[in-house]
C-alpha atoms as a PDB file:
ATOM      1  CA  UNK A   1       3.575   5.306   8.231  1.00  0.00           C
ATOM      2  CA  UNK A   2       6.406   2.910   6.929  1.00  0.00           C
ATOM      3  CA  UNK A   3       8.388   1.059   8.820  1.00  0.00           C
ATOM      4  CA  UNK A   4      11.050  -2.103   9.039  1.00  0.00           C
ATOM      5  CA  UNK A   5       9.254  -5.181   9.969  1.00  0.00           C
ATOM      6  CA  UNK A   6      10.355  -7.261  12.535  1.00  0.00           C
ATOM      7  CA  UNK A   7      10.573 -10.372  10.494  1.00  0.00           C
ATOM      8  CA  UNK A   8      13.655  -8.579   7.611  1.00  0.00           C
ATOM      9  CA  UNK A   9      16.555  -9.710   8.079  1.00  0.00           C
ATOM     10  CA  UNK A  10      20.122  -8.813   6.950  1.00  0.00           C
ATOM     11  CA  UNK A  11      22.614 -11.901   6.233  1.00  0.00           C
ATOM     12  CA  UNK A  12      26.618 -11.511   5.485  1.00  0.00           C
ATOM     13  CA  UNK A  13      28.546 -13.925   4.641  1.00  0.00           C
ATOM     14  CA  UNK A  14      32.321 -13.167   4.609  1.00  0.00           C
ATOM     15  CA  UNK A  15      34.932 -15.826   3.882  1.00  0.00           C
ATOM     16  CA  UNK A  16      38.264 -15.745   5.914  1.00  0.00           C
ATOM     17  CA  UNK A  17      41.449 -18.038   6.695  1.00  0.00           C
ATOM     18  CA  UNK A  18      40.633 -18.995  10.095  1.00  0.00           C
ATOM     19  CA  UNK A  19      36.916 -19.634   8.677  1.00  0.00           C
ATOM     20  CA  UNK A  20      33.712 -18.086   7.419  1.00  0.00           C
ATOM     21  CA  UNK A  21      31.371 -15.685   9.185  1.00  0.00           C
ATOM     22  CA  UNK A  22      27.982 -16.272   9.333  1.00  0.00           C
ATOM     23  CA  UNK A  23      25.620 -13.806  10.377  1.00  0.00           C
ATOM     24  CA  UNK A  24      22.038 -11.952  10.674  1.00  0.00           C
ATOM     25  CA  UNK A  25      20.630  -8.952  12.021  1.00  0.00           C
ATOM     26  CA  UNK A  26      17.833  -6.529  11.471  1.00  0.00           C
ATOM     27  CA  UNK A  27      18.227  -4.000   8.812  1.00  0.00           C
ATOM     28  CA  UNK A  28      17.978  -0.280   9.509  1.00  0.00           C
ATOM     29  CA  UNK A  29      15.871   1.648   7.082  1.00  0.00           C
ATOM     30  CA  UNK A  30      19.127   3.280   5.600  1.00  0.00           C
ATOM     31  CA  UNK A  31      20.090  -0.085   4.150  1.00  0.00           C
ATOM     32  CA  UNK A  32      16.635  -0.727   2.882  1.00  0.00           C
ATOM     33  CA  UNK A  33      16.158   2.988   0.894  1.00  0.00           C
ATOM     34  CA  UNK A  34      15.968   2.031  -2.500  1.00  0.00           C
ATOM     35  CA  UNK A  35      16.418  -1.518  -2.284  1.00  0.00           C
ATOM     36  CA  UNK A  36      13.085  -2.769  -1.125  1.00  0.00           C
ATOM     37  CA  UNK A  37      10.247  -2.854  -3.073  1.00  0.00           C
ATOM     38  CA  UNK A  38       7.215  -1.038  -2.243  1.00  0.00           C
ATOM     39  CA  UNK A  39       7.857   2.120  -0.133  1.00  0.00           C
ATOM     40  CA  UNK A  40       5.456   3.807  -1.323  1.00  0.00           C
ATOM     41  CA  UNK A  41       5.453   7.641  -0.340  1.00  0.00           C
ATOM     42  CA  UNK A  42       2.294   8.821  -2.121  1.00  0.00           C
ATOM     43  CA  UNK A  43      -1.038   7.785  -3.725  1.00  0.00           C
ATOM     44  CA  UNK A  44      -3.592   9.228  -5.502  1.00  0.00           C
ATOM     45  CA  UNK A  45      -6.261   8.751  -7.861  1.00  0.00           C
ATOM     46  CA  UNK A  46     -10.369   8.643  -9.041  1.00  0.00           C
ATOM     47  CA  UNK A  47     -12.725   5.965  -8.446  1.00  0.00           C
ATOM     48  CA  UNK A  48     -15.829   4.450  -9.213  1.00  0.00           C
ATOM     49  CA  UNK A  49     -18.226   2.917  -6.957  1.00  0.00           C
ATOM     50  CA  UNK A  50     -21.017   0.646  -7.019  1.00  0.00           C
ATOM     51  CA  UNK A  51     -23.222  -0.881  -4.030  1.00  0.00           C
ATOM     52  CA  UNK A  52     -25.524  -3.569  -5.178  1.00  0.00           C
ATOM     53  CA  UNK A  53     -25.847  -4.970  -1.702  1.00  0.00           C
ATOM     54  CA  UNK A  54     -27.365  -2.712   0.956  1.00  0.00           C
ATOM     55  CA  UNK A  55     -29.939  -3.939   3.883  1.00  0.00           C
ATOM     56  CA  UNK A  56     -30.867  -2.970   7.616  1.00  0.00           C
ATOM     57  CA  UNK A  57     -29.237  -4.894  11.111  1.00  0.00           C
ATOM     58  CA  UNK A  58     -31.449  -4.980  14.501  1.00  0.00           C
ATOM     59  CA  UNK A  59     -29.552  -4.228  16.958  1.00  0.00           C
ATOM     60  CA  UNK A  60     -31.387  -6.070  19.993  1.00  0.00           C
ATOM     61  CA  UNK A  61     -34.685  -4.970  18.857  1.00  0.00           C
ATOM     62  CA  UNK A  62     -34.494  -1.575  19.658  1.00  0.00           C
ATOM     63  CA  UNK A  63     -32.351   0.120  16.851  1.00  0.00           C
ATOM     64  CA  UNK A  64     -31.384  -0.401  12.972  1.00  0.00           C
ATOM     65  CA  UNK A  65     -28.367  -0.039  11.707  1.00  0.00           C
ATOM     66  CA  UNK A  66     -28.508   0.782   7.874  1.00  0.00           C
ATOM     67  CA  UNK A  67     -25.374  -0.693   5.961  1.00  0.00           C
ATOM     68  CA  UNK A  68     -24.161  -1.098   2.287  1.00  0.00           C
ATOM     69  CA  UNK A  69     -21.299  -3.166   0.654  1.00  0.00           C
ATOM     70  CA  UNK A  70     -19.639  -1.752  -2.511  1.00  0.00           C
ATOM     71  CA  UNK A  71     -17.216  -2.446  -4.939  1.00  0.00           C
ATOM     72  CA  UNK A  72     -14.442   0.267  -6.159  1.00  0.00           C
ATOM     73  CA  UNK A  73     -12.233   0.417  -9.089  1.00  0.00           C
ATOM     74  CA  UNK A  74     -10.212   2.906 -10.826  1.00  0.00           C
ATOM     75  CA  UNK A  75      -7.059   4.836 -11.766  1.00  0.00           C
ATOM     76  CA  UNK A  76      -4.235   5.274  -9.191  1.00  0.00           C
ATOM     77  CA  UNK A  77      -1.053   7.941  -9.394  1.00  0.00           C
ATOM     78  CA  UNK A  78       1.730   5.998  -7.013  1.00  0.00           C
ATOM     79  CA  UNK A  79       5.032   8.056  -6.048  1.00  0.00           C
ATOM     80  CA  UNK A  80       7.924   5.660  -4.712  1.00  0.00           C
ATOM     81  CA  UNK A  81      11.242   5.180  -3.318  1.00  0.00           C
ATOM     82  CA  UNK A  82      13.059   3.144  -6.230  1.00  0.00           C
ATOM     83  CA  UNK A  83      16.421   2.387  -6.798  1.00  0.00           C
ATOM     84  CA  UNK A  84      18.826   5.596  -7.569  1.00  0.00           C
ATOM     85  CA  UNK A  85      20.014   5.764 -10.969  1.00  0.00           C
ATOM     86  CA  UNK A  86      23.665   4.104 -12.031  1.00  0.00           C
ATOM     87  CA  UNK A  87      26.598   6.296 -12.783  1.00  0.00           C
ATOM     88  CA  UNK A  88      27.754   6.411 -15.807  1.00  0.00           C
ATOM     89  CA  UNK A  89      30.472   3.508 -15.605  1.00  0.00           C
ATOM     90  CA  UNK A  90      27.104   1.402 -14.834  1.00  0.00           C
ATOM     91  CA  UNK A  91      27.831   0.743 -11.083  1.00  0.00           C
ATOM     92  CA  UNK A  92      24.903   1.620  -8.456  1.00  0.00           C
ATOM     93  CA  UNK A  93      24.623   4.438  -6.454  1.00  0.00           C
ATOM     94  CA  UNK A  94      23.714   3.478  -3.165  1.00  0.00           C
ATOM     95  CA  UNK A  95      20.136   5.293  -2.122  1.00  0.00           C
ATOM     96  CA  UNK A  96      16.848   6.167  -3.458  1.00  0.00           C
ATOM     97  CA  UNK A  97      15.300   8.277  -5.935  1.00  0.00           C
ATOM     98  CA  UNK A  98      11.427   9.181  -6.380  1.00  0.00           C
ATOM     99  CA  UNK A  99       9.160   7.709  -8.681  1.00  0.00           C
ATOM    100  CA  UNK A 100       5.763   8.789 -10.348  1.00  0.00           C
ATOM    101  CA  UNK A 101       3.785   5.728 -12.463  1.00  0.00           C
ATOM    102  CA  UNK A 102      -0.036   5.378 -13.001  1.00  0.00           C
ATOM    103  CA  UNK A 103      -1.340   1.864 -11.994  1.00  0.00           C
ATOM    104  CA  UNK A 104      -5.228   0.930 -11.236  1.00  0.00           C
ATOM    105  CA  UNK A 105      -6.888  -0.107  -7.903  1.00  0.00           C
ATOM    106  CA  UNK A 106      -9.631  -2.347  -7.246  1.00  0.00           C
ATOM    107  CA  UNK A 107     -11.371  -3.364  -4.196  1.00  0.00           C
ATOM    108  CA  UNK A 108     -14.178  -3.796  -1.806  1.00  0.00           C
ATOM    109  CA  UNK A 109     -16.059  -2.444   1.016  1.00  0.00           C
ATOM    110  CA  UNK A 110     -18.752  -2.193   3.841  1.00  0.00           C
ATOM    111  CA  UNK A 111     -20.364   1.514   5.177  1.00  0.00           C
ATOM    112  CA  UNK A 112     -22.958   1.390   8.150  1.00  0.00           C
ATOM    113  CA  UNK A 113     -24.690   4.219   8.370  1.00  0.00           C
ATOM    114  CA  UNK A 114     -24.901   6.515  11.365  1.00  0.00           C
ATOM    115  CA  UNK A 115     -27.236   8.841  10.111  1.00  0.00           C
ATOM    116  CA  UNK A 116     -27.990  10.318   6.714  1.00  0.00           C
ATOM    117  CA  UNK A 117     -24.476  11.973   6.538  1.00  0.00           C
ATOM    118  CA  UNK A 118     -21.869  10.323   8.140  1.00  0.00           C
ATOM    119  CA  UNK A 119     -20.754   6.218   7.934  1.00  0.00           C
ATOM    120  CA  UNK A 120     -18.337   4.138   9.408  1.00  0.00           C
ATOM    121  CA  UNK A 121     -16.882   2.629   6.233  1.00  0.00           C
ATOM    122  CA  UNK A 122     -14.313  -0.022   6.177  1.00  0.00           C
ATOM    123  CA  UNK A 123     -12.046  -1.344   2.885  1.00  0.00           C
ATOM    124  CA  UNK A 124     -10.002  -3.785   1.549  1.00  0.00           C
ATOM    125  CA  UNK A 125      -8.118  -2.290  -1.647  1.00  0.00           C
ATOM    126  CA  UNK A 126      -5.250  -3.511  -3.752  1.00  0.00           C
ATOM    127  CA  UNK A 127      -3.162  -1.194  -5.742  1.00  0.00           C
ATOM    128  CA  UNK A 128      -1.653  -2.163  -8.873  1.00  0.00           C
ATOM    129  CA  UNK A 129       1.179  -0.510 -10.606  1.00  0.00           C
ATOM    130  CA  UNK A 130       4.684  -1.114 -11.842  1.00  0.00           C
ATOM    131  CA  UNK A 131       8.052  -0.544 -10.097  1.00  0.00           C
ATOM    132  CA  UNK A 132      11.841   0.116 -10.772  1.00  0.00           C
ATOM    133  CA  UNK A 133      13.667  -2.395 -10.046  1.00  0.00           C
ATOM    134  CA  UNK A 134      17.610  -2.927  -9.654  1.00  0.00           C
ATOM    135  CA  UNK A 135      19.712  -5.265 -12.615  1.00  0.00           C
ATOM    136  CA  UNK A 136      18.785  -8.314 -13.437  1.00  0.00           C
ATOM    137  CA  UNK A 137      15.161  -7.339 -13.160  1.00  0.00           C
ATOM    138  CA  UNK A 138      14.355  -4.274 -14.557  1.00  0.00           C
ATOM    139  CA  UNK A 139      10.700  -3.867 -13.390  1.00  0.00           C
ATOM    140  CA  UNK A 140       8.075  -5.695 -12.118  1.00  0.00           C
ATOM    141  CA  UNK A 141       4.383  -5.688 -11.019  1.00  0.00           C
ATOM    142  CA  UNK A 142       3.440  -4.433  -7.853  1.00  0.00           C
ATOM    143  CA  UNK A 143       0.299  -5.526  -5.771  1.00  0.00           C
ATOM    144  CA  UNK A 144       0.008  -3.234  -2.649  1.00  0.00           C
ATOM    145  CA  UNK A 145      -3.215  -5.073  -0.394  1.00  0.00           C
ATOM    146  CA  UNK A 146      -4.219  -1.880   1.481  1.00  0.00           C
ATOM    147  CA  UNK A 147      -6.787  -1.995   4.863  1.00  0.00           C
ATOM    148  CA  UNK A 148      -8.950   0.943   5.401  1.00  0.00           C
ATOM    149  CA  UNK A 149     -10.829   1.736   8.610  1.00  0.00           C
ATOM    150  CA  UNK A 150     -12.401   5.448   8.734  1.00  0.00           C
ATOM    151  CA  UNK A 151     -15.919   7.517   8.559  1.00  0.00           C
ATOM    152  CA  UNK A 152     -17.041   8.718   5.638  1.00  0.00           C
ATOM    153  CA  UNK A 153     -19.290  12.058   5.596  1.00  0.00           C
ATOM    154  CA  UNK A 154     -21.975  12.989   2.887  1.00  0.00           C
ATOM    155  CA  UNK A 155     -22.535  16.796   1.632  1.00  0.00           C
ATOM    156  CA  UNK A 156     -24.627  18.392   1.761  1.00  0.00           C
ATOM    157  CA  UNK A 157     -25.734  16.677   4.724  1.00  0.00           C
ATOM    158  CA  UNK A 158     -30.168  17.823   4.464  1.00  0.00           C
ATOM    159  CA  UNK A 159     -32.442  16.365   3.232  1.00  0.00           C
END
């Protein structure tokens, strides 16, 4: 879910005869649609895991709680909001437009185990791709730091 955060802010500056006004104010996501970076919309992609690290907690001497720590990497598909493209005169068109590029991911992780088939797994991921960007900079490299909390669930789920 995107959304504004509370620390953007929105500064004018307009000169005048009797003297200049100053001011700041949140922005509303209509002002933001193509001009921030990194409204992302939709991700997808293949990975590769490996988990060296794996062990067993006691949990007040009475249960164990199997657990694993992995590392991921792969290749990412990121659709974003990007600028909208110029007219023909070169001026910009106010908006956004939707953008596909490939990028890679890598990251870590932790799964404890609740039984054979199902894990409470938690993630830290960064996503790494490259963006549209409005004149003077025409793109730029994105890093997207993504938290993951969620269970995870094995099939089949015998033996």
């Amino acid at each position: 879910l995107n959304s504004v955060a509370g620390s953007a802010q929105k500064c004018t500056f307009t000169p005048g005869e009797g003297g200049d006004t100053r001011g700041c104010s949140p922005p509303t996501r209509e002002e933001l649609d193509g001009y921030a970076p990194g409204q992302m919309t939709l991700m997808g992609g293949v990975d590769v895991q490996w988990a060296p690290i794996y062990g067993k907690l006691s949990l007040l001497a009475e249960k164990f709680v199997h657990f694993d720590m992995y590392g991921v990497v792969g290749a990412t598909v990121v659709q974003y909001k990007g600028p909208a493209e110029s007219l023909a005169d070169g001026s910009p068109v106010a908006g956004s437009k939707s953008y596909l590029t490939g990028g890679g991911n890598v990251g870590v992780g932790l799964r404890f185990f609740f039984n054979r088939w199902m894990t409470l797994r938690t993630e830290l991921r960064d996503i790494i791709y490259v963006e549209k960007g409005r004149e003077p900079t025409p793109s730029y490299l994105r890093n997207q730091i993504l938290f993951e909390l969620g269970l995870s669930f094995f099939f089949p789920s015998g033996s």
